[in-house]
PDB file of N, CA and C in Angstrom:
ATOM      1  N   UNK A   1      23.684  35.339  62.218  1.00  0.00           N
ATOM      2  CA  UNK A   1      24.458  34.512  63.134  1.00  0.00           C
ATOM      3  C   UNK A   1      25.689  33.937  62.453  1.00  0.00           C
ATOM      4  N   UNK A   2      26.034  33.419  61.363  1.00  0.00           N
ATOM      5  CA  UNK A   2      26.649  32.957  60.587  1.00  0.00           C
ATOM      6  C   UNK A   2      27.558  33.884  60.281  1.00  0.00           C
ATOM      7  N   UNK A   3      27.367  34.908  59.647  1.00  0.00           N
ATOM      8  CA  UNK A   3      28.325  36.243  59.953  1.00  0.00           C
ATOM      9  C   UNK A   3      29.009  36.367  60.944  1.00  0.00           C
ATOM     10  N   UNK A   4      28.214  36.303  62.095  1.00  0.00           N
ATOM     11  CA  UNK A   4      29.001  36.425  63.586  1.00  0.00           C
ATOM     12  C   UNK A   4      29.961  35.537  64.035  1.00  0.00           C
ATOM     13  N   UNK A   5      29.550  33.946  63.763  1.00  0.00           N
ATOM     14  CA  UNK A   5      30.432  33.366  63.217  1.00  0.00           C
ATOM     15  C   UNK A   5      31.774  33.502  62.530  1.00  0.00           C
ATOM     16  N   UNK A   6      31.800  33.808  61.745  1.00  0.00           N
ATOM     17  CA  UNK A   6      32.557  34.316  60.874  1.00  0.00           C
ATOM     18  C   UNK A   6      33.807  35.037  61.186  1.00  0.00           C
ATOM     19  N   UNK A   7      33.127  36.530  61.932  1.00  0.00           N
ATOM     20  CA  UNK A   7      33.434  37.258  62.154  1.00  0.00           C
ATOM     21  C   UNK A   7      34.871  36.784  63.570  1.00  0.00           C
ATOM     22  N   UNK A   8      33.639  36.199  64.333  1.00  0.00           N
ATOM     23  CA  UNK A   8      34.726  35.117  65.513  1.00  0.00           C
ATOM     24  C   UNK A   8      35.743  34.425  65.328  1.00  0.00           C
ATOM     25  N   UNK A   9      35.837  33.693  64.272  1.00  0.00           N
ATOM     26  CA  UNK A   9      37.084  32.897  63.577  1.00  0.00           C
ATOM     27  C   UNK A   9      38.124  33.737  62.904  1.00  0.00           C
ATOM     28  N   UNK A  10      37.471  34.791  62.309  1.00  0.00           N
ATOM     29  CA  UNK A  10      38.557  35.425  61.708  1.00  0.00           C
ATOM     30  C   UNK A  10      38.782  36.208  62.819  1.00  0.00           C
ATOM     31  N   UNK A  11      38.762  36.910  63.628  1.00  0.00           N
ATOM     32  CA  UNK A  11      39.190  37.441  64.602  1.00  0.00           C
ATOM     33  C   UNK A  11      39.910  36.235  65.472  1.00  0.00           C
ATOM     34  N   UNK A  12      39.972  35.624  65.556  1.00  0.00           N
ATOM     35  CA  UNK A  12      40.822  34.414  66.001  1.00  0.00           C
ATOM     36  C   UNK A  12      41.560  33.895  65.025  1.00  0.00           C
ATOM     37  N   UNK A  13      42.244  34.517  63.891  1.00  0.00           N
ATOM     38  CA  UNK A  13      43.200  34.189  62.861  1.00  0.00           C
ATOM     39  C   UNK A  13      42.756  32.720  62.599  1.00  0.00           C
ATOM     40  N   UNK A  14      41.405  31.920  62.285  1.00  0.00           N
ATOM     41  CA  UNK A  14      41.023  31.190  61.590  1.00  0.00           C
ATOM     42  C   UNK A  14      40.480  31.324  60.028  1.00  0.00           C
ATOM     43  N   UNK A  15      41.171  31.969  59.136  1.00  0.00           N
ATOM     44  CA  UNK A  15      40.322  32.622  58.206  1.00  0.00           C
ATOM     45  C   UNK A  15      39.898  31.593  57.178  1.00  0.00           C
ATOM     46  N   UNK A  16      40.157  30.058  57.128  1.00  0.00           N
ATOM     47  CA  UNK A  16      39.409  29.240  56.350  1.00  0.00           C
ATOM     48  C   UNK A  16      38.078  28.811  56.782  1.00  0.00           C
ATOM     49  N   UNK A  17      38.168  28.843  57.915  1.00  0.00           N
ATOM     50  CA  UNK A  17      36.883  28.741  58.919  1.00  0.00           C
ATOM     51  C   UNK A  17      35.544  29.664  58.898  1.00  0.00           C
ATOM     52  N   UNK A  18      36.561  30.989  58.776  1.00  0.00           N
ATOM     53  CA  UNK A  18      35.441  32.229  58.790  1.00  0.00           C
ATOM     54  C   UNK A  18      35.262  32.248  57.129  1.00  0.00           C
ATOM     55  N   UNK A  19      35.554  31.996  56.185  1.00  0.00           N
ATOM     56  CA  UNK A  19      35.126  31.922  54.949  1.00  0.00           C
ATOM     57  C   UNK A  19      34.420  31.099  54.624  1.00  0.00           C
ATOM     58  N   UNK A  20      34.307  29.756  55.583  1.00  0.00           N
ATOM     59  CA  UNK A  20      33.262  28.792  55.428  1.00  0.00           C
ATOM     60  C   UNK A  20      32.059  29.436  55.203  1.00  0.00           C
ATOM     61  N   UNK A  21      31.942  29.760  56.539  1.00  0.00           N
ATOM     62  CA  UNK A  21      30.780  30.932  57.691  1.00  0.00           C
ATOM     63  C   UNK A  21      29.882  31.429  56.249  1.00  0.00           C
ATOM     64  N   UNK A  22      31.136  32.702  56.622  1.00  0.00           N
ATOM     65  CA  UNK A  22      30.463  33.980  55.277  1.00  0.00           C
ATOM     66  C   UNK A  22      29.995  33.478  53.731  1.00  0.00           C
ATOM     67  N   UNK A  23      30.541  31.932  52.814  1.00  0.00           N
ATOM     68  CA  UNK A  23      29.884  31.658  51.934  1.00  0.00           C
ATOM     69  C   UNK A  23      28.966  30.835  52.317  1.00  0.00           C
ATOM     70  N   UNK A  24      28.711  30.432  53.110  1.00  0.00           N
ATOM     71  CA  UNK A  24      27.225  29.430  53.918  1.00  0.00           C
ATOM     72  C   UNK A  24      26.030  31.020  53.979  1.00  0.00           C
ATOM     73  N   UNK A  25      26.577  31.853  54.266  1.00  0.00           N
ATOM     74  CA  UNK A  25      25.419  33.264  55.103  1.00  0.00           C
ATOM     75  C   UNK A  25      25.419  33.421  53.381  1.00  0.00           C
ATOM     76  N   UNK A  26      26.474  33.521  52.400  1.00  0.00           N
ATOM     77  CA  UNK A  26      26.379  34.122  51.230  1.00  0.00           C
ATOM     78  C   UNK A  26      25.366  33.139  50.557  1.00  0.00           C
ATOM     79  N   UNK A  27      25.650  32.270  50.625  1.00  0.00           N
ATOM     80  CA  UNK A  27      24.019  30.920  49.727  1.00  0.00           C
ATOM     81  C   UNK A  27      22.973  31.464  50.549  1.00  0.00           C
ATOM     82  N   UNK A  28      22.379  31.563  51.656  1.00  0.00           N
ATOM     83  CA  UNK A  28      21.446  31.903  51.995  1.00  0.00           C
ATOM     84  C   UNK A  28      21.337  33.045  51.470  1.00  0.00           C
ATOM     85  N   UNK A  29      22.106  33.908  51.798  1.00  0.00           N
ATOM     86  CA  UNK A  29      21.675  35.371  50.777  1.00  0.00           C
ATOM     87  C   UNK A  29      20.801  35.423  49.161  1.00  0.00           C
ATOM     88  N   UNK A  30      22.016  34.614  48.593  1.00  0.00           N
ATOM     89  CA  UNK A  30      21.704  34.120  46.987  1.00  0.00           C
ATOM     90  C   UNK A  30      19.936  33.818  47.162  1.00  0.00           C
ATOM     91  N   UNK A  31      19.212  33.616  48.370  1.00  0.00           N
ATOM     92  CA  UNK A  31      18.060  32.646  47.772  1.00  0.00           C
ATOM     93  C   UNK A  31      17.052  33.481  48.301  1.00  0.00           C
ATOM     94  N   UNK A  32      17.385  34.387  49.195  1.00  0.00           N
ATOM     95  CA  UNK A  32      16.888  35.332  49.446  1.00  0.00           C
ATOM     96  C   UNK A  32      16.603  36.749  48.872  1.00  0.00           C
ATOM     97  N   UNK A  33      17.745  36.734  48.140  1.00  0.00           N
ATOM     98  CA  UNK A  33      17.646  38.270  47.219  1.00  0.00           C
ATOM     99  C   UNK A  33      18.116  39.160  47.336  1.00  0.00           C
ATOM    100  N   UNK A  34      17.890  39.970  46.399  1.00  0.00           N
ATOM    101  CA  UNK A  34      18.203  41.268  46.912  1.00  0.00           C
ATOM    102  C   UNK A  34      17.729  42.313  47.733  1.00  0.00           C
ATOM    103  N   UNK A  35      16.565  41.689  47.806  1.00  0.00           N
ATOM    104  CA  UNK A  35      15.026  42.464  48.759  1.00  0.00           C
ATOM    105  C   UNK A  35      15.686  42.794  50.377  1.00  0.00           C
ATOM    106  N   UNK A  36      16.381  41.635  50.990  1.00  0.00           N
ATOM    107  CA  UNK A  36      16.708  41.828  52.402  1.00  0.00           C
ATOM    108  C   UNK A  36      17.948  42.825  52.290  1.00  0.00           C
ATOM    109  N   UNK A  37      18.230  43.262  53.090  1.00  0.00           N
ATOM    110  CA  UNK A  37      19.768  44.261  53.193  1.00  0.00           C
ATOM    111  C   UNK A  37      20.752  43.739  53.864  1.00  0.00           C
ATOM    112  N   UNK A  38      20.267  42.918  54.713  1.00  0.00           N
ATOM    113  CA  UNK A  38      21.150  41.510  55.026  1.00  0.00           C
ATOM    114  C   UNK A  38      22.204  40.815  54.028  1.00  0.00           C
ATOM    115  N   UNK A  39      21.432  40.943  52.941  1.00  0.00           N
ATOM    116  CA  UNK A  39      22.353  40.491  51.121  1.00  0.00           C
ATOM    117  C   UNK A  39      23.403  41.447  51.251  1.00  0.00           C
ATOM    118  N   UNK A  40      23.328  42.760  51.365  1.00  0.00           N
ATOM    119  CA  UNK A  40      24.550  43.624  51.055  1.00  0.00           C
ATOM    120  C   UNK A  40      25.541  43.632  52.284  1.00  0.00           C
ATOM    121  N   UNK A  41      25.499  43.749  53.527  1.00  0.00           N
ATOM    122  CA  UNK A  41      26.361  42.749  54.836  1.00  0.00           C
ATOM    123  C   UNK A  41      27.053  42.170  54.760  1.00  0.00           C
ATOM    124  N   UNK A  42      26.633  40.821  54.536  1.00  0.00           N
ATOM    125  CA  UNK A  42      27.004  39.676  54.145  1.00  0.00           C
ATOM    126  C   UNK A  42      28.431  39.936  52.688  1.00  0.00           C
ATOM    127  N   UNK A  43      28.031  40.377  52.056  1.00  0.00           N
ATOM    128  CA  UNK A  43      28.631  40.753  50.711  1.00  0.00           C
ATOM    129  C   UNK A  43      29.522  41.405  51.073  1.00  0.00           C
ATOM    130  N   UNK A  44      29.382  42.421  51.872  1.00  0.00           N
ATOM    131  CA  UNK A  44      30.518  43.051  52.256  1.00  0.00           C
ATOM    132  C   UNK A  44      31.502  42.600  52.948  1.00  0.00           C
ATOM    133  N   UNK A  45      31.222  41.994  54.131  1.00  0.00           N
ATOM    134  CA  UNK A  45      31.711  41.173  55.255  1.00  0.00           C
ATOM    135  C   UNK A  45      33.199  40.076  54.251  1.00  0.00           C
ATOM    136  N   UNK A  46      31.864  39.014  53.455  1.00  0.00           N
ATOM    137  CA  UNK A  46      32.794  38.385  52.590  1.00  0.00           C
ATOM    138  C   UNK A  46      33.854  38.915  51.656  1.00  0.00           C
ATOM    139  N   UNK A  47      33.355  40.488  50.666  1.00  0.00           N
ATOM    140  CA  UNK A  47      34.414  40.795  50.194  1.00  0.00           C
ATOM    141  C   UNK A  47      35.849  41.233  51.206  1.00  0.00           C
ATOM    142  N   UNK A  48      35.571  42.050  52.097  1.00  0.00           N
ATOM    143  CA  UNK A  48      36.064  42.597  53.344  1.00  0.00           C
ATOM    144  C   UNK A  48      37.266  41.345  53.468  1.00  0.00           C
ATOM    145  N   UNK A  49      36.793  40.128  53.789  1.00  0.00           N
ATOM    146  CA  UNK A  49      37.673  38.916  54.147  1.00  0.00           C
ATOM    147  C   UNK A  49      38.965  38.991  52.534  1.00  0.00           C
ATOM    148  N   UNK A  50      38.331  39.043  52.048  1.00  0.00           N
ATOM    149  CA  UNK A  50      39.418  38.633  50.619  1.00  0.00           C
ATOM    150  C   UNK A  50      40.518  39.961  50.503  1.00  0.00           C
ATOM    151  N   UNK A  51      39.829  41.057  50.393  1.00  0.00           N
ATOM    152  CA  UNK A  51      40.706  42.001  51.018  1.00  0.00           C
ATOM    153  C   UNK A  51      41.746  42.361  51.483  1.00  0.00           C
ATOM    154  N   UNK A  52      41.742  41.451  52.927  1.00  0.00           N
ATOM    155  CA  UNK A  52      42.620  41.613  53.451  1.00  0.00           C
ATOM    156  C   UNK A  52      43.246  40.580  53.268  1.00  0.00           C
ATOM    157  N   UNK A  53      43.188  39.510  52.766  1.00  0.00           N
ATOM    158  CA  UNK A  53      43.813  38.601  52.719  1.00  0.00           C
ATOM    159  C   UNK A  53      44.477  38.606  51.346  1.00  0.00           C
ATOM    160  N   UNK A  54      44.549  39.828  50.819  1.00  0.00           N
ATOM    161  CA  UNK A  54      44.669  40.507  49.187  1.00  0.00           C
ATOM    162  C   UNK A  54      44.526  39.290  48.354  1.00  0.00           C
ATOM    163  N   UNK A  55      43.048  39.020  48.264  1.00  0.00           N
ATOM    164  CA  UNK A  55      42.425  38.014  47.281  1.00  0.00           C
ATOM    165  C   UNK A  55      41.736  38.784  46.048  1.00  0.00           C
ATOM    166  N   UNK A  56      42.312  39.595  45.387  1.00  0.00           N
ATOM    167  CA  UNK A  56      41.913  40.775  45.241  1.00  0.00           C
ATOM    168  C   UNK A  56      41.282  40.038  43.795  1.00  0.00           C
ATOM    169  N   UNK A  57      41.172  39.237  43.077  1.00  0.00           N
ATOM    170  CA  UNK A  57      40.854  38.350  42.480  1.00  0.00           C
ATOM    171  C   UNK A  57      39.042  37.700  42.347  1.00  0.00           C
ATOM    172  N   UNK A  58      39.625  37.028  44.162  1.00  0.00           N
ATOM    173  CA  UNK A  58      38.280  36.820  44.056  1.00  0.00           C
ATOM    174  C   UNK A  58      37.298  37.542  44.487  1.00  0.00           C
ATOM    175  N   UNK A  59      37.250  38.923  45.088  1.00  0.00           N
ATOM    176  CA  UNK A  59      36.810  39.809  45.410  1.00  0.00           C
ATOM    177  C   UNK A  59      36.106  40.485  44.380  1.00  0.00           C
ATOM    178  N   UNK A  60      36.806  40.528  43.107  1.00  0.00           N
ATOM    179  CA  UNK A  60      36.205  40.913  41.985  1.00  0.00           C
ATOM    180  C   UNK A  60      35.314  39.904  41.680  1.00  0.00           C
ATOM    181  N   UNK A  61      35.482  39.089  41.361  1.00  0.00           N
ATOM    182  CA  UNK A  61      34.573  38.238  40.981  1.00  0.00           C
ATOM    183  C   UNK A  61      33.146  37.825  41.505  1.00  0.00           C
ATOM    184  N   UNK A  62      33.449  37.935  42.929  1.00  0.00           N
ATOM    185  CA  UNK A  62      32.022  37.976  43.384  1.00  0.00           C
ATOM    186  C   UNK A  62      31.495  39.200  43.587  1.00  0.00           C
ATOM    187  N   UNK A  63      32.204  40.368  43.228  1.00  0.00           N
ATOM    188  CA  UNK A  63      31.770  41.921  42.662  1.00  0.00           C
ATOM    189  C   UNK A  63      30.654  41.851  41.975  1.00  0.00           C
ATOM    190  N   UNK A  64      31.608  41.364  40.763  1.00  0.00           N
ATOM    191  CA  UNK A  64      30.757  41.126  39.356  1.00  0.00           C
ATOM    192  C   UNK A  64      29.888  40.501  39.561  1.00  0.00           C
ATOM    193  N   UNK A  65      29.712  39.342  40.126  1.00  0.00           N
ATOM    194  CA  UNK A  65      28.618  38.144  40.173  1.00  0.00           C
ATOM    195  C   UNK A  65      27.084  39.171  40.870  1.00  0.00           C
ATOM    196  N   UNK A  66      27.561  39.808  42.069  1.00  0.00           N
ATOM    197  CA  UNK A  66      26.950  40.177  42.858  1.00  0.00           C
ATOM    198  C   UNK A  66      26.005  42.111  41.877  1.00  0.00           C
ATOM    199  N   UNK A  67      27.102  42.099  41.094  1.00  0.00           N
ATOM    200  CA  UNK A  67      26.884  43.584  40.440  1.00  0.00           C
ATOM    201  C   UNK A  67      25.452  42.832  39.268  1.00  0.00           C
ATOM    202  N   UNK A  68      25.728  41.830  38.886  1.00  0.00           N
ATOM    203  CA  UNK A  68      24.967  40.990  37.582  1.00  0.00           C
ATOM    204  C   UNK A  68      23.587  41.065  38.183  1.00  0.00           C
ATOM    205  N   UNK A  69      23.234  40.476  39.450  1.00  0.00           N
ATOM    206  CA  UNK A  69      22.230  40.178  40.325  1.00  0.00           C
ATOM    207  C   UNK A  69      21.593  41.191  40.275  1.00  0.00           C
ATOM    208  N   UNK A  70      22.134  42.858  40.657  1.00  0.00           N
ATOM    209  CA  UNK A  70      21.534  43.832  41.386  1.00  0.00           C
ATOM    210  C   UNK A  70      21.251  44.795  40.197  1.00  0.00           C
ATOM    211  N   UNK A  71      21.997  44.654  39.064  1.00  0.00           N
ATOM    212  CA  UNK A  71      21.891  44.947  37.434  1.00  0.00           C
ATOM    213  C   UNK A  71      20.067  45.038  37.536  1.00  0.00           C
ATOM    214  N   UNK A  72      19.451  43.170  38.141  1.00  0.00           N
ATOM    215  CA  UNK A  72      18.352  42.457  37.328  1.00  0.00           C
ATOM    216  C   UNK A  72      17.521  43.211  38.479  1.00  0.00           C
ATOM    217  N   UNK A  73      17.916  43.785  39.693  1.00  0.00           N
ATOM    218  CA  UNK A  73      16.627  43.916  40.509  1.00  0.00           C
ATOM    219  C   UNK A  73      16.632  44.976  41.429  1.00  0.00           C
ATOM    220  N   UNK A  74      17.626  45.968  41.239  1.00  0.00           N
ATOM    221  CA  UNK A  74      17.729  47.544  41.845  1.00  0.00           C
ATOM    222  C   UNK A  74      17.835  48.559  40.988  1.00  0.00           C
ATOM    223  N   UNK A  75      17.265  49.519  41.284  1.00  0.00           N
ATOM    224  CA  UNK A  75      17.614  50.715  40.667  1.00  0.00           C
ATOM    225  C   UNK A  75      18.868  51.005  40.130  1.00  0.00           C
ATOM    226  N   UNK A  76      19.242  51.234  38.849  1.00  0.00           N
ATOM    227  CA  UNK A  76      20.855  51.781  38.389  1.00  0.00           C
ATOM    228  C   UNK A  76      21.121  52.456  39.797  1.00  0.00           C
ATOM    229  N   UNK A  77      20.755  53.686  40.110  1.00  0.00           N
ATOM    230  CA  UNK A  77      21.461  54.856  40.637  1.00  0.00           C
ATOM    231  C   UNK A  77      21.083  53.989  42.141  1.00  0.00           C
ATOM    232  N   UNK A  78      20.615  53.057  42.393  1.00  0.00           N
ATOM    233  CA  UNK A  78      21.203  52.375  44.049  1.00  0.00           C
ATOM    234  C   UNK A  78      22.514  52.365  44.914  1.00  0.00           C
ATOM    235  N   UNK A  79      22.605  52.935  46.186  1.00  0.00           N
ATOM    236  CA  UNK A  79      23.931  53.188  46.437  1.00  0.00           C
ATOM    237  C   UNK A  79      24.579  52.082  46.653  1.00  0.00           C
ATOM    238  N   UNK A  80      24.307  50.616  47.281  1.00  0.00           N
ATOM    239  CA  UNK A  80      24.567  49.435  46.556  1.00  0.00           C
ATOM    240  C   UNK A  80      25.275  49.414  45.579  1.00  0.00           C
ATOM    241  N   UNK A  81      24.335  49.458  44.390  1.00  0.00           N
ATOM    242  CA  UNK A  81      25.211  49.406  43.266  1.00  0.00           C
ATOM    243  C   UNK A  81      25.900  50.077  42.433  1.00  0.00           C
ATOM    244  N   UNK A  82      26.062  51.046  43.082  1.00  0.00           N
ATOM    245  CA  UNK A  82      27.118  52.248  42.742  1.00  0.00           C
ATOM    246  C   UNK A  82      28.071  52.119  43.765  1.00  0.00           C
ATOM    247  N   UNK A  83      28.451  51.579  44.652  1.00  0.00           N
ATOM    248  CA  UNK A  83      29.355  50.918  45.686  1.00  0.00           C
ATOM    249  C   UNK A  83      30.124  50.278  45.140  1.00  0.00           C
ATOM    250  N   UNK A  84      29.400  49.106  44.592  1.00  0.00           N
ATOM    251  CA  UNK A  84      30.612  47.969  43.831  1.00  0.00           C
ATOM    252  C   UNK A  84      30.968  48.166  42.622  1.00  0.00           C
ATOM    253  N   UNK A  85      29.953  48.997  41.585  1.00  0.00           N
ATOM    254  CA  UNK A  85      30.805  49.986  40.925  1.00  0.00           C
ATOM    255  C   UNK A  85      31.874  50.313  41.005  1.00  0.00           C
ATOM    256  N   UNK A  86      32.030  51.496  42.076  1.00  0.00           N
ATOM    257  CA  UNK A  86      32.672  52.146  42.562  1.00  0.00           C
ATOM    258  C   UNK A  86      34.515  51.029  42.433  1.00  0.00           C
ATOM    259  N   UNK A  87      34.106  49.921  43.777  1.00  0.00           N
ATOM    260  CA  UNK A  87      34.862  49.069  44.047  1.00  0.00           C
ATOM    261  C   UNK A  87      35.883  48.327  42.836  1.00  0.00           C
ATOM    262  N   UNK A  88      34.732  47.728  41.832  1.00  0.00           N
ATOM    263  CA  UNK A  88      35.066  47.447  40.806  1.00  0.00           C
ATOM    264  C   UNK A  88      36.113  47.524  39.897  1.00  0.00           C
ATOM    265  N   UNK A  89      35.838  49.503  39.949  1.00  0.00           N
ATOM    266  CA  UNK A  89      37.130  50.527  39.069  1.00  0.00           C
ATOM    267  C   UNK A  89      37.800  51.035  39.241  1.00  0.00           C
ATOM    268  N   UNK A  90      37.993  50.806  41.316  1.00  0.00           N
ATOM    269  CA  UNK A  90      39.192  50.721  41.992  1.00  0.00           C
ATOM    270  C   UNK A  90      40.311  49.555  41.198  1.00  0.00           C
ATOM    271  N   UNK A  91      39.629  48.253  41.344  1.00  0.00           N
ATOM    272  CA  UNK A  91      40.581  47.056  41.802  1.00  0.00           C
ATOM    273  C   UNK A  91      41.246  46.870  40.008  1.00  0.00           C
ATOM    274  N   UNK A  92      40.015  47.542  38.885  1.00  0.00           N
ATOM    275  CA  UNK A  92      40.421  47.640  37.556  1.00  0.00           C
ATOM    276  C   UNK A  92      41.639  48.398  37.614  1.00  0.00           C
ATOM    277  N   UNK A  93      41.364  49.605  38.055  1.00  0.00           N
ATOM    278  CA  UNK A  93      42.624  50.734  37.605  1.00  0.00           C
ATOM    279  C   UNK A  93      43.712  50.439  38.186  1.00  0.00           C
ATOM    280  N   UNK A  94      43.923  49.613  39.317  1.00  0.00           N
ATOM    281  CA  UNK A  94      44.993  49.542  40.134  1.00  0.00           C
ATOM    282  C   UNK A  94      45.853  48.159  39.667  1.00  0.00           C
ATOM    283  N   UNK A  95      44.927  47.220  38.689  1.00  0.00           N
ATOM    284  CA  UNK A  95      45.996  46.392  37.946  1.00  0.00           C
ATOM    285  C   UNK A  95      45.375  45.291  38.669  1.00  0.00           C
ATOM    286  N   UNK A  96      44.429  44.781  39.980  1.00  0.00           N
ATOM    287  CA  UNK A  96      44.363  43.819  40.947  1.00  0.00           C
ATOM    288  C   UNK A  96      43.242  43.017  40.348  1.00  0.00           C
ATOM    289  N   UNK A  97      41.939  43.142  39.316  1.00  0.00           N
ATOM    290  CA  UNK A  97      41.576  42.571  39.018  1.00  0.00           C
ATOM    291  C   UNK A  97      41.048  42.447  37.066  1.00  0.00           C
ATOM    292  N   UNK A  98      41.148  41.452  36.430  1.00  0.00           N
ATOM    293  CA  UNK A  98      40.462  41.910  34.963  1.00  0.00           C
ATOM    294  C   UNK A  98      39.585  40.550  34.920  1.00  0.00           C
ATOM    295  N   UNK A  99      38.944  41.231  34.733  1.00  0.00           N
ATOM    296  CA  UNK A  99      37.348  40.245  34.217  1.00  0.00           C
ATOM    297  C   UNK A  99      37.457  39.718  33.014  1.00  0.00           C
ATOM    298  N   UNK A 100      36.968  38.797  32.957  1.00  0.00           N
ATOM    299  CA  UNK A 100      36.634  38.594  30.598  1.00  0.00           C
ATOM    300  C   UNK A 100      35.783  39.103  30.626  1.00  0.00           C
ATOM    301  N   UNK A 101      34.625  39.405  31.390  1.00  0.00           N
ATOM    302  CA  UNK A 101      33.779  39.720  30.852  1.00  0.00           C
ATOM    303  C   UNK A 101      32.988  41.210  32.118  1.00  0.00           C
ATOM    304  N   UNK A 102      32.251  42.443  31.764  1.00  0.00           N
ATOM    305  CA  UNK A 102      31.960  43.208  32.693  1.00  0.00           C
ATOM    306  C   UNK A 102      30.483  42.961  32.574  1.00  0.00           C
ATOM    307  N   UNK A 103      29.759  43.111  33.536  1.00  0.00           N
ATOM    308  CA  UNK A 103      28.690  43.000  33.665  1.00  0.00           C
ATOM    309  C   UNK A 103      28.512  44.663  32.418  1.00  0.00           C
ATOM    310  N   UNK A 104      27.439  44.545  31.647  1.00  0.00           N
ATOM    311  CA  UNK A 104      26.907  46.262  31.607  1.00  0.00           C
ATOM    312  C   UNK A 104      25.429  46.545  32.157  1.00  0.00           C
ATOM    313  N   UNK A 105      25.183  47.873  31.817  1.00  0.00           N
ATOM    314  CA  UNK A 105      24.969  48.451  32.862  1.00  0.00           C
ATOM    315  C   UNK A 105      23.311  48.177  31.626  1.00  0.00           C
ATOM    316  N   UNK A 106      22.079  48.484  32.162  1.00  0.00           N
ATOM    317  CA  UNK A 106      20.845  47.472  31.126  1.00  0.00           C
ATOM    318  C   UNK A 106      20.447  49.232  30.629  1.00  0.00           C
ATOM    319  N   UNK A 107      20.026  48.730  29.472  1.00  0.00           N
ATOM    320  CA  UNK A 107      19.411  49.647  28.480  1.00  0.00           C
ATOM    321  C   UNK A 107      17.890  50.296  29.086  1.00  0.00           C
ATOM    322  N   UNK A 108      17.433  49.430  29.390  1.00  0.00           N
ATOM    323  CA  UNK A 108      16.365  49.613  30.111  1.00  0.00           C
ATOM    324  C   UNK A 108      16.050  50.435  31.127  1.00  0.00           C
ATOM    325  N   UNK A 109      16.023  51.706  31.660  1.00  0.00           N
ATOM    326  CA  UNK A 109      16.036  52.303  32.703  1.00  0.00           C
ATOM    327  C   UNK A 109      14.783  51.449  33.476  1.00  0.00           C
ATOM    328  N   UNK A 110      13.704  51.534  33.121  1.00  0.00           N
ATOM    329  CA  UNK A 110      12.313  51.524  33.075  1.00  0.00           C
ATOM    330  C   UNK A 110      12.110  49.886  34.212  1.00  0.00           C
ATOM    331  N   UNK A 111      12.746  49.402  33.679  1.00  0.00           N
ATOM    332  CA  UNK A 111      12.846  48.038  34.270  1.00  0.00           C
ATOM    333  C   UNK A 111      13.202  48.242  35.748  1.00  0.00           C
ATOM    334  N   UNK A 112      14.159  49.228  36.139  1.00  0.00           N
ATOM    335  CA  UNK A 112      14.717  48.974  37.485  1.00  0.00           C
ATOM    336  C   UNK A 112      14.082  50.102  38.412  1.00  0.00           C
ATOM    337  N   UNK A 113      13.070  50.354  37.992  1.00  0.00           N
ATOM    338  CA  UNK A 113      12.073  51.577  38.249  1.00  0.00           C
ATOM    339  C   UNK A 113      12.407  52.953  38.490  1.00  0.00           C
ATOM    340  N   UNK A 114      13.370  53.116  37.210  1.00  0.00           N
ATOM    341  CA  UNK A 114      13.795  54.490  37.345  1.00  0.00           C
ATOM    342  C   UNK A 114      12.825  54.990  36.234  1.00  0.00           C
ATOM    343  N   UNK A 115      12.052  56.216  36.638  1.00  0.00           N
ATOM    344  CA  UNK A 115      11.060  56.628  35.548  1.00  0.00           C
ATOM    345  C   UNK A 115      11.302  57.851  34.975  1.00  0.00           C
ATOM    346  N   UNK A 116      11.662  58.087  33.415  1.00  0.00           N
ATOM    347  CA  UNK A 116      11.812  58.564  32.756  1.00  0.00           C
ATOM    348  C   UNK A 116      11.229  60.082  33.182  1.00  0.00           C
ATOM    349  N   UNK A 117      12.021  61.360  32.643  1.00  0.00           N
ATOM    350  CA  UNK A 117      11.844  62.505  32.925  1.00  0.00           C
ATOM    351  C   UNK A 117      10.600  63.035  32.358  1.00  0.00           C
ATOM    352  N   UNK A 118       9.886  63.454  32.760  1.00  0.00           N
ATOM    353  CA  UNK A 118       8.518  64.560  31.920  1.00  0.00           C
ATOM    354  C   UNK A 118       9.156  65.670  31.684  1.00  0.00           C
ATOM    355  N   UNK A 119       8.928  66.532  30.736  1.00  0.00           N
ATOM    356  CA  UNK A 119       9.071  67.576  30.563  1.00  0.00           C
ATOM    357  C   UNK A 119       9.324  67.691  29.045  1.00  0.00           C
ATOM    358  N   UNK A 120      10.462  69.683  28.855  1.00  0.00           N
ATOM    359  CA  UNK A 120      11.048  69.238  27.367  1.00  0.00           C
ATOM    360  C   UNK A 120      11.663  68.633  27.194  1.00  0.00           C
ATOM    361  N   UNK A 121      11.752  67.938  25.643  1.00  0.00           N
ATOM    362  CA  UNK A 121      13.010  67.517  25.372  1.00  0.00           C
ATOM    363  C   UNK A 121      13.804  68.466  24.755  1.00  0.00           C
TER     364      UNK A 121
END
């Protein structure tokens, strides 16, 4: 609903309004997880807003924030998180965003329940 929200204001050229919205739906997300798919929506919706409003800045940033999260509790090869990946090394290569710091990517396959190959080595 809050999204929809959102969505209403900025479609009515209110876009401080609809950013209220979408980081109110985005805290609820945060507490919810990554488990719902509602989390990735939302995420989008909000980056979507900065976007166009070439916030290209903070778009990264809650990239990263959002890439850190899904690092701790999805599969590497998730299309999720190969999305903002993706997004990421757009907004890098094009000059629009630099991080201090990049999330990396965890040593651990095992952790994000990707299970190691049988066979030869």
């Amino acid at each position: 609903c809050l999204t929809n929200l959102a969505g209403l204001y900025e479609s009515m050229g209110n876009a401080s309004e609809a950013e209220a919205f979408y980081k109110c739906a985005m805290s609820i997300c945060e507490e919810l997880g990554t488990d719902y798919p509602i989390t990735f929506t939302v995420l989008h919706n909000l980056v979507n807003r900065y976007f166009s409003n070439s916030e290209y800045p903070r778009a990264g940033a809650l990239l990263t924030k959002w890439l850190e999260i899904f690092y701790e509790k999805l599969p590497i090869d998730h299309v999720e998180t190969q999305k903002i990946q993706s997004c990421l090394a757009d907004l890098k290569k094009d000059g629009l965003y630099n991080p201090k710091s990049t999330p990396q990517k965890p040593t651990n396959s095992k952790a994000f329940g990707v299970k190691p190959k049988k066979g030869k080595k």
